[in-house]
N, C-alpha and C. Protein backbone atom coordinates (compact mmCIF):
# COMPACT_ATOMS: atom_id res chain seq x y z
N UNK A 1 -66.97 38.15 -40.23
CA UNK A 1 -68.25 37.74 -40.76
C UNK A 1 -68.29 37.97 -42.28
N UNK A 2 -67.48 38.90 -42.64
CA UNK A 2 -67.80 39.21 -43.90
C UNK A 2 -67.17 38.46 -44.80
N UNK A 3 -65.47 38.05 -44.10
CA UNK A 3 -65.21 37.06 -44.89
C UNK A 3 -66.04 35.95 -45.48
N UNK A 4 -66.70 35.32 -44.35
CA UNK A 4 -67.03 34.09 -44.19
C UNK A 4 -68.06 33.96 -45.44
N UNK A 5 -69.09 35.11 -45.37
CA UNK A 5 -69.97 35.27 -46.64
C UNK A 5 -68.70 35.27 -48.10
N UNK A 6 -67.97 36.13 -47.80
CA UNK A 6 -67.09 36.41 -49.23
C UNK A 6 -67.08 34.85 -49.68
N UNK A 7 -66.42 33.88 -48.60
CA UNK A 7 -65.79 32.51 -49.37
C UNK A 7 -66.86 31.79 -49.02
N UNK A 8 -68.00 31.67 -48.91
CA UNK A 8 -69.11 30.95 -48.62
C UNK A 8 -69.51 31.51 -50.75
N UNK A 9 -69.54 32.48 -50.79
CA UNK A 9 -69.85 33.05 -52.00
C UNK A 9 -69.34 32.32 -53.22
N UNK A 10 -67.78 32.78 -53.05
CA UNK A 10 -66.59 31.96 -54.01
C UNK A 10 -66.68 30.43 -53.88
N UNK A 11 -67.16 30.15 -52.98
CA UNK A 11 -67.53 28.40 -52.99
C UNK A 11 -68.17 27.52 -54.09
N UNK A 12 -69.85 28.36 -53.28
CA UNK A 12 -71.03 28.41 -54.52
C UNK A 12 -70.74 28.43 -56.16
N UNK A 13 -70.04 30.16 -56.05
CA UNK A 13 -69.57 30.06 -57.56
C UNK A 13 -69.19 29.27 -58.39
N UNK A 14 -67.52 28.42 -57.24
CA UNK A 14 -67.11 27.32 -58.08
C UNK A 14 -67.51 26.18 -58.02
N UNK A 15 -68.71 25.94 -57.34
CA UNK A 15 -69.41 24.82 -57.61
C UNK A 15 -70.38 24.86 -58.87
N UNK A 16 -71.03 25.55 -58.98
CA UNK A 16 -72.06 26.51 -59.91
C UNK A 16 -71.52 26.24 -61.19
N UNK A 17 -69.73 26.99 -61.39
CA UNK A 17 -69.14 27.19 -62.51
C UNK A 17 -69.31 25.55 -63.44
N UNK A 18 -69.14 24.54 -62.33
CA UNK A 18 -68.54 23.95 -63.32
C UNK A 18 -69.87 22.96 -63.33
N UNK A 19 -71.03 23.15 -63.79
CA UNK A 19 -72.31 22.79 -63.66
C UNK A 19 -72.62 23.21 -65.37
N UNK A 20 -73.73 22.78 -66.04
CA UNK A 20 -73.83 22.97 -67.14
C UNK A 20 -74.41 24.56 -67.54
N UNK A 21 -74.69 25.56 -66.79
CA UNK A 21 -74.79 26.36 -67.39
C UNK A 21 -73.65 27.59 -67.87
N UNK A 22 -72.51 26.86 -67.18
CA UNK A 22 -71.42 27.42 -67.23
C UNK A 22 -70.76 26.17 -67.88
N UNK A 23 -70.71 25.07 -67.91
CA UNK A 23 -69.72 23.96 -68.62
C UNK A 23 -68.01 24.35 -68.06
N UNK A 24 -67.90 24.76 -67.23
CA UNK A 24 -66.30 25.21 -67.00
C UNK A 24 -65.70 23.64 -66.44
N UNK A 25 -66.06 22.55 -66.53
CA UNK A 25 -65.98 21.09 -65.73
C UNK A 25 -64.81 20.59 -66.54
N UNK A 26 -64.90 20.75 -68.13
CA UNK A 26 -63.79 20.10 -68.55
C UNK A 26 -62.32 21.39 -68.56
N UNK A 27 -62.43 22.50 -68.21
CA UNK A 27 -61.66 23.52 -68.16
C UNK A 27 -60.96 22.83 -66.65
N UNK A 28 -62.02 22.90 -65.99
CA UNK A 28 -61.19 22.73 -64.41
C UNK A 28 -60.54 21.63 -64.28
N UNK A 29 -61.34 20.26 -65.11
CA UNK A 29 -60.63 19.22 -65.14
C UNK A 29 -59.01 19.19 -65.64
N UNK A 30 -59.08 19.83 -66.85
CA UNK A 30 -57.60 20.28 -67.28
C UNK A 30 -56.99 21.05 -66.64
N UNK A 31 -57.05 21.87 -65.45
CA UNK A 31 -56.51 22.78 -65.05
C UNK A 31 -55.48 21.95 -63.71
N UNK A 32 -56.47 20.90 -62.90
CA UNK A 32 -56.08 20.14 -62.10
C UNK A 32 -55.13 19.19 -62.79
N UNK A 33 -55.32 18.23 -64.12
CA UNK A 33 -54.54 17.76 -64.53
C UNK A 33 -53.11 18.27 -64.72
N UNK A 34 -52.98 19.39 -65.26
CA UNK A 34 -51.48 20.01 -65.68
C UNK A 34 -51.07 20.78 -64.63
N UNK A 35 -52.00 20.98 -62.99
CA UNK A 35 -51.12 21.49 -62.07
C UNK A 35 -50.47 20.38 -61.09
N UNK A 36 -50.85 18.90 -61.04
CA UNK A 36 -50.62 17.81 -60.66
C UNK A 36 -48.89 18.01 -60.44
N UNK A 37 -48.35 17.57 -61.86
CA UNK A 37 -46.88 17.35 -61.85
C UNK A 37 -46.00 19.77 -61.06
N UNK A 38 -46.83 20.08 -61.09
CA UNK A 38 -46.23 21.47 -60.33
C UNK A 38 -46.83 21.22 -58.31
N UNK A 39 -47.69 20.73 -58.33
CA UNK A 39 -48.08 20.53 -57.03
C UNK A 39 -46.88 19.55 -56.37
N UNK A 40 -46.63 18.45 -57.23
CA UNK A 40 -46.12 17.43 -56.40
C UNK A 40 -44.76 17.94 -56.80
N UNK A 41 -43.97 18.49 -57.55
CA UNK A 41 -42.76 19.35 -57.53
C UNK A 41 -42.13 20.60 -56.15
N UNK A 42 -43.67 21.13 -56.13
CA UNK A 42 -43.28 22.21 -54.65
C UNK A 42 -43.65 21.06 -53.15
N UNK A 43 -44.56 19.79 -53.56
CA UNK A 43 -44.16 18.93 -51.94
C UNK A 43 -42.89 18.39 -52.51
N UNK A 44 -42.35 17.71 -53.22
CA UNK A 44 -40.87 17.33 -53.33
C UNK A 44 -40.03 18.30 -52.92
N UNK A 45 -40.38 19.45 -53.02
CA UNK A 45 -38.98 20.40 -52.56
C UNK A 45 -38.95 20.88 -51.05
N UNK A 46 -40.44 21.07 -50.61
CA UNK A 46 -40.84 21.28 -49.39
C UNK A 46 -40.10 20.20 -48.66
N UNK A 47 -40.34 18.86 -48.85
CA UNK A 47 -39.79 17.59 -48.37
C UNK A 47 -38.49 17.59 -48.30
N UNK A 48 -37.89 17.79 -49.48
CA UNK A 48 -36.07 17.63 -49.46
C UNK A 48 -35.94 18.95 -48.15
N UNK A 49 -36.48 20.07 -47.84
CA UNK A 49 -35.85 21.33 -47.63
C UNK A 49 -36.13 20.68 -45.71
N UNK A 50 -37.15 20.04 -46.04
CA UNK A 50 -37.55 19.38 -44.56
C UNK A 50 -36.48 18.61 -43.69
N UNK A 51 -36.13 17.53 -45.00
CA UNK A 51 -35.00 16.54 -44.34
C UNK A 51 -33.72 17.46 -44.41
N UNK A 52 -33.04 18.04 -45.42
CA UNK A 52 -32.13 18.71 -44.45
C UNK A 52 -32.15 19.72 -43.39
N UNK A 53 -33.03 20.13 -43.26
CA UNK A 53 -33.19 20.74 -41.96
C UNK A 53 -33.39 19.76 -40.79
N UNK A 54 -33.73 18.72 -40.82
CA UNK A 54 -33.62 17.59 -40.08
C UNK A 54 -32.29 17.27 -39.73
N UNK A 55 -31.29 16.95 -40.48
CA UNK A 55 -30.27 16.58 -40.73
C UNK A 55 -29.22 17.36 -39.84
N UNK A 56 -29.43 19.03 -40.53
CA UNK A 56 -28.82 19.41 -39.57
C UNK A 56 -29.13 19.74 -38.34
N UNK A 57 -30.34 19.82 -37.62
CA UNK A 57 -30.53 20.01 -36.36
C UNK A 57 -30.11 18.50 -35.71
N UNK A 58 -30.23 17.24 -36.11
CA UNK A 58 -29.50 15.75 -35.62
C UNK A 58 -28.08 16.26 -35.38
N UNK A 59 -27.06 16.67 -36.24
CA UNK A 59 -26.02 17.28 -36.61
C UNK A 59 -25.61 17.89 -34.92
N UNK A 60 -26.52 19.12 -35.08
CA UNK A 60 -26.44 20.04 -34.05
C UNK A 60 -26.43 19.69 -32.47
N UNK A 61 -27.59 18.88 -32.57
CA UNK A 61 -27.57 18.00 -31.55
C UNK A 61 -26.51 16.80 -31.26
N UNK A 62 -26.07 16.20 -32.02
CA UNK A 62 -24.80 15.50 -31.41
C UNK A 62 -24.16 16.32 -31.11
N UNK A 63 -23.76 17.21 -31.76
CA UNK A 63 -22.38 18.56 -30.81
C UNK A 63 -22.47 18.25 -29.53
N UNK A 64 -23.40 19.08 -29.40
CA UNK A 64 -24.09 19.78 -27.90
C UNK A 64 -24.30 18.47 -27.15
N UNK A 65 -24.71 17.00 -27.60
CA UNK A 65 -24.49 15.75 -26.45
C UNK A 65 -22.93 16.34 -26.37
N UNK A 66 -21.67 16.23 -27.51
CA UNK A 66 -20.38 15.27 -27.20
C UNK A 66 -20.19 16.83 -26.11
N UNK A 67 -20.71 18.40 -26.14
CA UNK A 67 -19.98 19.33 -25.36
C UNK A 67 -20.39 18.85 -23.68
N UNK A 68 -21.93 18.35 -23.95
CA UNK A 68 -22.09 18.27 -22.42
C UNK A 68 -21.14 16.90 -21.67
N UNK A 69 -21.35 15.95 -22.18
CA UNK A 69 -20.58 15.01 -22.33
C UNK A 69 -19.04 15.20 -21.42
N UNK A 70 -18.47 16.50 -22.17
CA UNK A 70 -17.55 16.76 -22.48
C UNK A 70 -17.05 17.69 -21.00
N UNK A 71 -18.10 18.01 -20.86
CA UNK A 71 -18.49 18.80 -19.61
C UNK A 71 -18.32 18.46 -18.21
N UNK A 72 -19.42 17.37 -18.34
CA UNK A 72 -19.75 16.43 -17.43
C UNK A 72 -18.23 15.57 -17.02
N UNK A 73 -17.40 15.32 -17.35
CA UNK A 73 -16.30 14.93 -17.76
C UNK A 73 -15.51 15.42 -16.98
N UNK A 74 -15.25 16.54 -17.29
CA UNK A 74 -14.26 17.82 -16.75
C UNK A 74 -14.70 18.29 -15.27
N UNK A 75 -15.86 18.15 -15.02
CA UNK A 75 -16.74 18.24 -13.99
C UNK A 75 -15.88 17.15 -13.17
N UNK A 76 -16.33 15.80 -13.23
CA UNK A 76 -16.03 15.03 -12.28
C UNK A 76 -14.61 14.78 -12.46
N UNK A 77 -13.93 15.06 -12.90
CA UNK A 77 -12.29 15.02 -13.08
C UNK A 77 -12.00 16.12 -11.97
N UNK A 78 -12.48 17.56 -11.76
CA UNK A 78 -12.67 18.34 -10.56
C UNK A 78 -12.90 17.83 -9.38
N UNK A 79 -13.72 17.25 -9.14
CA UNK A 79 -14.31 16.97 -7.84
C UNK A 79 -13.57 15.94 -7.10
């Protein structure tokens, strides 16, 4: 509960802030502008770190088809 007041609080504030008795509107505006090209830098890396981890679990997974495969194989060559 107490959170909820805390960021119900910090909300207000930064709505408040950037209202004219505070003028903080063209501050925040610049602040969003020059974090733009750092935002879309950490999803570009998030993304690359995504697809190879993709990559290699595809990877991983063909193994494990060609072992069962491989298995299955040896299996009925038994029987």
């Amino acid at each position: 509960m107490v959170a909820l007041i805390v960021g119900a609080v910090f909300i207000a504030f930064a709505i408040f802030a950037c209202f004219p008795p505070l003028g903080w509107w063209v501050e925040v505006l610049a602040f969003l502008k020059g974090s733009i090209p750092v935002i879309a830098l950490f999803i570009g890396l998030i993304a690359v770190f995504i697809g190879i981890a993709d990559l290699k679990d595809r990877a991983e997974a063909k193994k494990e088809e060609a072992e069962d495969k491989k298995k299955e194989a040896e299996a009925g060559k038994k029987a």
